[in-house]
Structure formats: structure tokens, C-alpha cells
PDB file of N, CA and C in Angstrom:
ATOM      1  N   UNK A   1       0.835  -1.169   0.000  1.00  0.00           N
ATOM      2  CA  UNK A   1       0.000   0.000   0.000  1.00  0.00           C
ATOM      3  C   UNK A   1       0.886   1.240   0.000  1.00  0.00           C
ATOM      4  N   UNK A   2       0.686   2.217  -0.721  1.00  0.00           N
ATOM      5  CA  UNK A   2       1.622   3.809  -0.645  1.00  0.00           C
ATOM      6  C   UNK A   2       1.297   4.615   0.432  1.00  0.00           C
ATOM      7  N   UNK A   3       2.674   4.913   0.716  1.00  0.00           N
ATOM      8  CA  UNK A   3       2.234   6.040   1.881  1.00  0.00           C
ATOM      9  C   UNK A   3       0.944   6.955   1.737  1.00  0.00           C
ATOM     10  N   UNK A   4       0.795   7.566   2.278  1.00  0.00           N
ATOM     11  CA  UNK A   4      -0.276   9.282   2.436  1.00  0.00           C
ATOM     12  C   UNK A   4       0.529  10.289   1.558  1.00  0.00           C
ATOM     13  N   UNK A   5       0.042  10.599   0.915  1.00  0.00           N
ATOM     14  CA  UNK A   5       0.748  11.480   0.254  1.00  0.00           C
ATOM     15  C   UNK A   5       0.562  12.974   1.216  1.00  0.00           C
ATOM     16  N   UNK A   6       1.313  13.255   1.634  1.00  0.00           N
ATOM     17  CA  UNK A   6       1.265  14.593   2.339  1.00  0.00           C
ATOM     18  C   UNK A   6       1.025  16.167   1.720  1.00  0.00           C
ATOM     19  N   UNK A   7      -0.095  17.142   2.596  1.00  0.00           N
ATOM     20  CA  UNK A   7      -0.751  18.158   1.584  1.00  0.00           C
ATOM     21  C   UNK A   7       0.076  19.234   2.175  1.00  0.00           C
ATOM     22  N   UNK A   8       0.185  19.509   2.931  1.00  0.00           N
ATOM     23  CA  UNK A   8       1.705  20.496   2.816  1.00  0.00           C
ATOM     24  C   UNK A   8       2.668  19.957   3.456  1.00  0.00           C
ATOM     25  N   UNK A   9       3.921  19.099   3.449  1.00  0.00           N
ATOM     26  CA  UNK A   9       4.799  18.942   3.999  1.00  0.00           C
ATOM     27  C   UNK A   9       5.812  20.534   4.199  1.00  0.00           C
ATOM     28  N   UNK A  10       6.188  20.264   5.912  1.00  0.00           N
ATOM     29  CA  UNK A  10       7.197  21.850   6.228  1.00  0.00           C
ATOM     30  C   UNK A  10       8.424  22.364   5.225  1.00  0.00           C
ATOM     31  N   UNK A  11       8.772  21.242   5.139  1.00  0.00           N
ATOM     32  CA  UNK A  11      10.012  21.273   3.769  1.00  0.00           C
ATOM     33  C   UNK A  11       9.871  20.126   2.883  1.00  0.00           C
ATOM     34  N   UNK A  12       9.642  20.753   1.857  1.00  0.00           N
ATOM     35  CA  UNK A  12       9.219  19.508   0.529  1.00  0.00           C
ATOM     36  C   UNK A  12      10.313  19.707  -0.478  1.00  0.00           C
ATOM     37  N   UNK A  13      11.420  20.460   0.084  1.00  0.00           N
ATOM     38  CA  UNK A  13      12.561  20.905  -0.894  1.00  0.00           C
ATOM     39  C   UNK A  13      13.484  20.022  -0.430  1.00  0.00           C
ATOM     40  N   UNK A  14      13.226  18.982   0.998  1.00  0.00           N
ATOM     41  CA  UNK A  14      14.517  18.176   1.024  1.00  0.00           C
ATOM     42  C   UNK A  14      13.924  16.696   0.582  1.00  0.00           C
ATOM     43  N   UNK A  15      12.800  16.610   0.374  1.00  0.00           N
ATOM     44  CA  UNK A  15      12.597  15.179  -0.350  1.00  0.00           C
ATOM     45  C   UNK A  15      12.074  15.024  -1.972  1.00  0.00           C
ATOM     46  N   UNK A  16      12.299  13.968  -2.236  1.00  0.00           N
ATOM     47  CA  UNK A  16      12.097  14.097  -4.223  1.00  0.00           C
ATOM     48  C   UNK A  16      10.526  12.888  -3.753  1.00  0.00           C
ATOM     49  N   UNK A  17       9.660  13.642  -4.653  1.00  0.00           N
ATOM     50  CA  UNK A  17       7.939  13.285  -4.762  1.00  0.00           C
ATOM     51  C   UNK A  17       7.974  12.534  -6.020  1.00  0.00           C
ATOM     52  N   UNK A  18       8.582  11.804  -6.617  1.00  0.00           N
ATOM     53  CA  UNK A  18       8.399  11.119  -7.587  1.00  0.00           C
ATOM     54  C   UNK A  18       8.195   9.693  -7.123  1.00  0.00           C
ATOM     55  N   UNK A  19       8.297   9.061  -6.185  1.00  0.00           N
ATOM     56  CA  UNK A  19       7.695   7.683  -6.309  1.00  0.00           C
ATOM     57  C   UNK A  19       7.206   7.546  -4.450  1.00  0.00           C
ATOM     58  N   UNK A  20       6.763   6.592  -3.968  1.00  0.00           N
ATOM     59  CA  UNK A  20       6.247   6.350  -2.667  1.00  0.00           C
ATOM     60  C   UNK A  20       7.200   6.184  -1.837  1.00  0.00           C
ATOM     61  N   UNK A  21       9.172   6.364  -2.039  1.00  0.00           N
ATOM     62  CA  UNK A  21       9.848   6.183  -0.921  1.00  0.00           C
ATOM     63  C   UNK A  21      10.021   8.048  -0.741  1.00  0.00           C
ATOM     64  N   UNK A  22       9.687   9.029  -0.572  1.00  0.00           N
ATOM     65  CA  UNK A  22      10.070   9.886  -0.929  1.00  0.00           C
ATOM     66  C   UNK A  22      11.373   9.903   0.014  1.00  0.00           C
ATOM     67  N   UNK A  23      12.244   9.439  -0.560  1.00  0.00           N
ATOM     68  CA  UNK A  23      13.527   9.695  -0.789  1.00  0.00           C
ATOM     69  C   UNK A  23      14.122  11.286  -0.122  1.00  0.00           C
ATOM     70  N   UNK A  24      15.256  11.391   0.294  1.00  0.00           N
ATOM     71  CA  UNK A  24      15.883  12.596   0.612  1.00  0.00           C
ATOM     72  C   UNK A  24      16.478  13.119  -0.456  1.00  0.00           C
ATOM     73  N   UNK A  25      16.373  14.337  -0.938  1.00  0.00           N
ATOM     74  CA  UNK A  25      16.608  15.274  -2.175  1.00  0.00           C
ATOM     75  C   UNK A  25      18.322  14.297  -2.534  1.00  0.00           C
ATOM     76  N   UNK A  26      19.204  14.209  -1.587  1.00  0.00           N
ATOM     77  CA  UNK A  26      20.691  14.194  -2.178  1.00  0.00           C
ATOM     78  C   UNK A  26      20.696  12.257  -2.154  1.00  0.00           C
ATOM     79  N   UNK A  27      19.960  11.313  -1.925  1.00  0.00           N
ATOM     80  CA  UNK A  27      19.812  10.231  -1.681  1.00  0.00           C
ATOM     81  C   UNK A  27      18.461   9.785  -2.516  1.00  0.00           C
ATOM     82  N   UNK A  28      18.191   9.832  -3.669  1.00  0.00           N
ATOM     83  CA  UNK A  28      17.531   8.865  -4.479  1.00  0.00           C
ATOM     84  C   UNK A  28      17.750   7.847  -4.554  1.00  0.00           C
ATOM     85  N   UNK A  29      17.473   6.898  -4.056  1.00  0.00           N
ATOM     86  CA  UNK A  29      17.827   5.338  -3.970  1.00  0.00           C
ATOM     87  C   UNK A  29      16.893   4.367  -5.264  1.00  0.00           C
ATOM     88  N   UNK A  30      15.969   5.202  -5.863  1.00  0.00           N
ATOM     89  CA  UNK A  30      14.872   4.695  -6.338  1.00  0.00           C
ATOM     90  C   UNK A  30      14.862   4.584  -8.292  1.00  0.00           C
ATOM     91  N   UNK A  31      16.167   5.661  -8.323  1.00  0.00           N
ATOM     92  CA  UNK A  31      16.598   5.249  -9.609  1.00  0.00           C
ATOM     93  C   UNK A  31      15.617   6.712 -10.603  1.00  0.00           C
ATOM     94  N   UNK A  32      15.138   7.215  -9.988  1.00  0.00           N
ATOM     95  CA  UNK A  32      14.137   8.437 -10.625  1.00  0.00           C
ATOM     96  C   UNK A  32      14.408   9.236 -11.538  1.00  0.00           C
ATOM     97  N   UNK A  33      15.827   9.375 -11.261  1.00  0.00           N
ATOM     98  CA  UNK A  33      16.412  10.207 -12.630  1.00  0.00           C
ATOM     99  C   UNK A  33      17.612  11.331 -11.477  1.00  0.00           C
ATOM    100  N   UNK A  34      18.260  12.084 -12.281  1.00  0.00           N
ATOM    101  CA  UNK A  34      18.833  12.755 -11.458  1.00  0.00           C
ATOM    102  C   UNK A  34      18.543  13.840 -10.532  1.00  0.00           C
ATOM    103  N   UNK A  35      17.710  14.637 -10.722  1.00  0.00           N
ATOM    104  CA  UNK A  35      16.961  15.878  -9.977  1.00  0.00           C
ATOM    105  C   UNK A  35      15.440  15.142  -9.329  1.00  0.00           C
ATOM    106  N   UNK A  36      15.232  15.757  -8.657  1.00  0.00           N
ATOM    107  CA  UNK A  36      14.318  15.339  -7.566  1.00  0.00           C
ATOM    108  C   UNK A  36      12.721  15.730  -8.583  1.00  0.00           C
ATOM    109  N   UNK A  37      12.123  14.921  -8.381  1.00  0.00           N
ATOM    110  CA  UNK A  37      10.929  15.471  -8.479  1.00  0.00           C
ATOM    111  C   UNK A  37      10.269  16.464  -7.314  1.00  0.00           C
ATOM    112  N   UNK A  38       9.667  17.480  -7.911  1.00  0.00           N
ATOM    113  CA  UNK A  38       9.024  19.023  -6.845  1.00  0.00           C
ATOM    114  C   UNK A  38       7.031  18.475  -6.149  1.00  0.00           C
ATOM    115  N   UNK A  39       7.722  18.506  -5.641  1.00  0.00           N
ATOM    116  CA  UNK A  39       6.053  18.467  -3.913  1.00  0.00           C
ATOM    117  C   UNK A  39       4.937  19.139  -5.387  1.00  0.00           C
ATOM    118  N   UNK A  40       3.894  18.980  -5.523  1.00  0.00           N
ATOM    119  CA  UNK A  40       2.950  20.260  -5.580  1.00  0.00           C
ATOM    120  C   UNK A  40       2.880  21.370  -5.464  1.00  0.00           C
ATOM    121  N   UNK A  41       3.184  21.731  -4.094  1.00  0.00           N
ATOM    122  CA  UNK A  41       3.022  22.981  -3.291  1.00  0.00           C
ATOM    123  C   UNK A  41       4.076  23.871  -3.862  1.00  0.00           C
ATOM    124  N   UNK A  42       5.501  22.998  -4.440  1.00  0.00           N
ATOM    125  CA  UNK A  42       6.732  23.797  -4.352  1.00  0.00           C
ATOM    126  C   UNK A  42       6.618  24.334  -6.289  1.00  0.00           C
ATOM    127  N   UNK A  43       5.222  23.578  -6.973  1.00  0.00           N
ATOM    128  CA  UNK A  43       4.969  24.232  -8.060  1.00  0.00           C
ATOM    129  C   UNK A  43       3.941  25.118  -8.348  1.00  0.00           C
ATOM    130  N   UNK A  44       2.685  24.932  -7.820  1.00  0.00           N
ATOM    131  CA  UNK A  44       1.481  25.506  -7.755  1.00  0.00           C
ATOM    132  C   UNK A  44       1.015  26.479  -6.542  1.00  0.00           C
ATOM    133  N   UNK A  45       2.192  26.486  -5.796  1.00  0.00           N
ATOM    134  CA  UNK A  45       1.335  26.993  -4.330  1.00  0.00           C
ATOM    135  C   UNK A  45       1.034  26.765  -2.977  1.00  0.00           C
ATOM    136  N   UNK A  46       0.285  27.131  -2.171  1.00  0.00           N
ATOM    137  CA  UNK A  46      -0.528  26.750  -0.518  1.00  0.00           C
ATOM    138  C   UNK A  46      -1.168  26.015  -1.423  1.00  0.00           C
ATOM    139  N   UNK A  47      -2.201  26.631  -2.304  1.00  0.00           N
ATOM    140  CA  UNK A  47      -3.535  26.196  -2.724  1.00  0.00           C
ATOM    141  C   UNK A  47      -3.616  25.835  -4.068  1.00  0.00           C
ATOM    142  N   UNK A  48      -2.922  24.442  -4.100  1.00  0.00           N
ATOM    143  CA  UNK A  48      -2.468  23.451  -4.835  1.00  0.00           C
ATOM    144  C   UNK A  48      -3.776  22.352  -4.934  1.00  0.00           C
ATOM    145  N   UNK A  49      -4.050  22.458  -4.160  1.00  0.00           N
ATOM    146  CA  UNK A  49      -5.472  21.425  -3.849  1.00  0.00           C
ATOM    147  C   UNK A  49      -6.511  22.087  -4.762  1.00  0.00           C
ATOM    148  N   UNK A  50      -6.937  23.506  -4.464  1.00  0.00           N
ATOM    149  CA  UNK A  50      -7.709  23.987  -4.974  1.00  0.00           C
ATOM    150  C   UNK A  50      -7.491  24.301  -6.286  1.00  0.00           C
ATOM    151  N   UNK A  51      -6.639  24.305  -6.934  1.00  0.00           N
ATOM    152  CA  UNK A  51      -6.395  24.561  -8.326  1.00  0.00           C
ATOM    153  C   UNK A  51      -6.531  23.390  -9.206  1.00  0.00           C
ATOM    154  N   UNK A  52      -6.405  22.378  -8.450  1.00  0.00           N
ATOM    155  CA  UNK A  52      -6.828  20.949  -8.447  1.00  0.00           C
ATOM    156  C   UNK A  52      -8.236  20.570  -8.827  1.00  0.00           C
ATOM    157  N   UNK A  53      -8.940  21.510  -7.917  1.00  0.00           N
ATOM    158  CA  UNK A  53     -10.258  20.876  -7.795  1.00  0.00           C
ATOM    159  C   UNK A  53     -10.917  21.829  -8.802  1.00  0.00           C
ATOM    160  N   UNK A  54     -10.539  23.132  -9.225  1.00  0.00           N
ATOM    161  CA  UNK A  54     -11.047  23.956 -10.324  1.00  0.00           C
ATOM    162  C   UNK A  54     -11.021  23.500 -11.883  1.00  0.00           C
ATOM    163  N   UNK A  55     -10.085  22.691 -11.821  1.00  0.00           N
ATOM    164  CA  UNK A  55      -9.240  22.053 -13.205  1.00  0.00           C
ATOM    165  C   UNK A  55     -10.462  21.055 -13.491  1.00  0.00           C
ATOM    166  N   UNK A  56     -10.482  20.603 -12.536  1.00  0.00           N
ATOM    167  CA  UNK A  56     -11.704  19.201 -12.627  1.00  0.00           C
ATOM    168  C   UNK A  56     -13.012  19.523 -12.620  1.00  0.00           C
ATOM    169  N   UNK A  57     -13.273  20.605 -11.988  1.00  0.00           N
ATOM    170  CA  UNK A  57     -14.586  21.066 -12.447  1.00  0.00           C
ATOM    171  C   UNK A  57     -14.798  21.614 -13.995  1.00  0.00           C
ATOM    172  N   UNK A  58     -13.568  22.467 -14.387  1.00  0.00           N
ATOM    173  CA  UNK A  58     -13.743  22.924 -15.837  1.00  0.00           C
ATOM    174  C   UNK A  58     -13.674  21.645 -17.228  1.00  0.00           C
ATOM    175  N   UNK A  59     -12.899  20.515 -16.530  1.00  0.00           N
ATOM    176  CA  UNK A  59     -13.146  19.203 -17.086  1.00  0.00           C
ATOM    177  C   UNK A  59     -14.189  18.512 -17.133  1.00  0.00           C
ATOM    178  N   UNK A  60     -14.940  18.665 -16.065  1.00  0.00           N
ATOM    179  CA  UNK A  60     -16.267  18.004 -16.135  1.00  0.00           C
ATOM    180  C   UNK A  60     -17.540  18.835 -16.563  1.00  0.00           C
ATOM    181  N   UNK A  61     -17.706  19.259 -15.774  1.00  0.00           N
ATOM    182  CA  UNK A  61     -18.642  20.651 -16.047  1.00  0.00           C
ATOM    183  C   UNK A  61     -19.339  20.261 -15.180  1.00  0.00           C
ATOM    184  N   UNK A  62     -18.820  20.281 -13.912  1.00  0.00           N
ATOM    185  CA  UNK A  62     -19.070  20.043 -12.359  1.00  0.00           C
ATOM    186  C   UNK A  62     -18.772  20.132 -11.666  1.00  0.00           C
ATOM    187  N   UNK A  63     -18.931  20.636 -10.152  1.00  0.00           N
ATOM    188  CA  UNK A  63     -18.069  21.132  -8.900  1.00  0.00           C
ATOM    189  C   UNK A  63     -17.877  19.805  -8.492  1.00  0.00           C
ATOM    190  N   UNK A  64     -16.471  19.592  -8.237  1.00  0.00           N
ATOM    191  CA  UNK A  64     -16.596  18.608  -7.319  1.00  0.00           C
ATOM    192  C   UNK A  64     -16.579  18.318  -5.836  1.00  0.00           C
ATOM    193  N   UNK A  65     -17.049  17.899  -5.117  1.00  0.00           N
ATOM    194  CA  UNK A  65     -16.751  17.712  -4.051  1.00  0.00           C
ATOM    195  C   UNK A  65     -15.854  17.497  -3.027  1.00  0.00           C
ATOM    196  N   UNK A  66     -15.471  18.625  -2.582  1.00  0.00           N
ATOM    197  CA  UNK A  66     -14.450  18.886  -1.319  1.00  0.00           C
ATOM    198  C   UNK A  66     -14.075  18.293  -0.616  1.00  0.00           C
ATOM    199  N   UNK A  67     -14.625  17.492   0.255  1.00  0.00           N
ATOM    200  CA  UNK A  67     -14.613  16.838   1.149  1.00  0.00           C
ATOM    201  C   UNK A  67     -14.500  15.259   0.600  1.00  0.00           C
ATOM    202  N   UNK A  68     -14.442  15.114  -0.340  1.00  0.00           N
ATOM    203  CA  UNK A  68     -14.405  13.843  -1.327  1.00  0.00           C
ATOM    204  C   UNK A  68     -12.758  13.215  -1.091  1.00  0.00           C
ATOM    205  N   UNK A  69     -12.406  12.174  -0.814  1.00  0.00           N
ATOM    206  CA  UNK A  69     -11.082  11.828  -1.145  1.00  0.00           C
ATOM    207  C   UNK A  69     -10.664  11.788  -2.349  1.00  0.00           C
ATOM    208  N   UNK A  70      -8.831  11.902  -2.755  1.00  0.00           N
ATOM    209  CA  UNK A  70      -8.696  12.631  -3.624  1.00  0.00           C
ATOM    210  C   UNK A  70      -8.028  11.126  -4.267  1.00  0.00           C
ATOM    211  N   UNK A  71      -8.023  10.893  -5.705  1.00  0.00           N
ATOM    212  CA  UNK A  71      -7.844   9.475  -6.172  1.00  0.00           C
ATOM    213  C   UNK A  71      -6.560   9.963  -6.758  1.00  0.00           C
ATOM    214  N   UNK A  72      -6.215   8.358  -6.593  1.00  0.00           N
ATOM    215  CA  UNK A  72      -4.809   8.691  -7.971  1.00  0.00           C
ATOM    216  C   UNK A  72      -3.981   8.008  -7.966  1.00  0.00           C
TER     217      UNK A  72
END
């Protein structure tokens, strides 16, 4: 089973978000490539979630629900 993916981690600049060990930025053990993959937050924002959930409404042509767990 994969970890929790975490919605704001305090520092998301010392681990690479590309696979479920998230790995320490200078210690990729996982083979990912050379540069770390970036958190969400450290591309989109606080409100990374919500830009999330706007995207999917303009995709559907429906609000979605907030409180809904988030798939993926």
C-alpha cells in the first residue's frame, strides 16, 4: 500500500515526490532520474489542492466535491 501522500509537507525541498519512498533530495535510492521530483506545493502553491479541484470542475462541467477523497 503507498504512503499518504502529504498536503503540505514543512520542507518539501529536502525530499524528491516522484515515487512512494520519498527519498531525501541528495539520496535517491529509487533510480528516478537525477533531480528530484518538486512536492505540488513547491509548483502551484498553498492552494495546490484547490487549483486541483477547479481544473476538474472545468473538465467536467461540475463542482466537485471537497470533502471527497482525492484518487490517484
Amino acid at each position: 500500500m503507498a504512503k499518504r501522500f502529504p498536503i503540505r509537507p514543512s520542507h518539501p525541498e529536502r525530499n524528491c515526490w516522484g515515487c512512494d519512498r520519498y527519498c531525501a533530495a541528495g539520496d535517491m535510492i529509487c533510480g528516478n532520474g537525477t533531480e528530484r521530483t518538486q512536492h505540488p506545493v513547491e509548483l502551484f502553491g498553498d492552494d495546490w489542492r484547490e487549483w486541483e479541484a477547479e481544473a476538474a470542475e472545468q473538465a467536467s462541467g461540475q463542482r466537485p466535491d471537497p470533502n471527497a477523497p482525492v484518487q490517484g
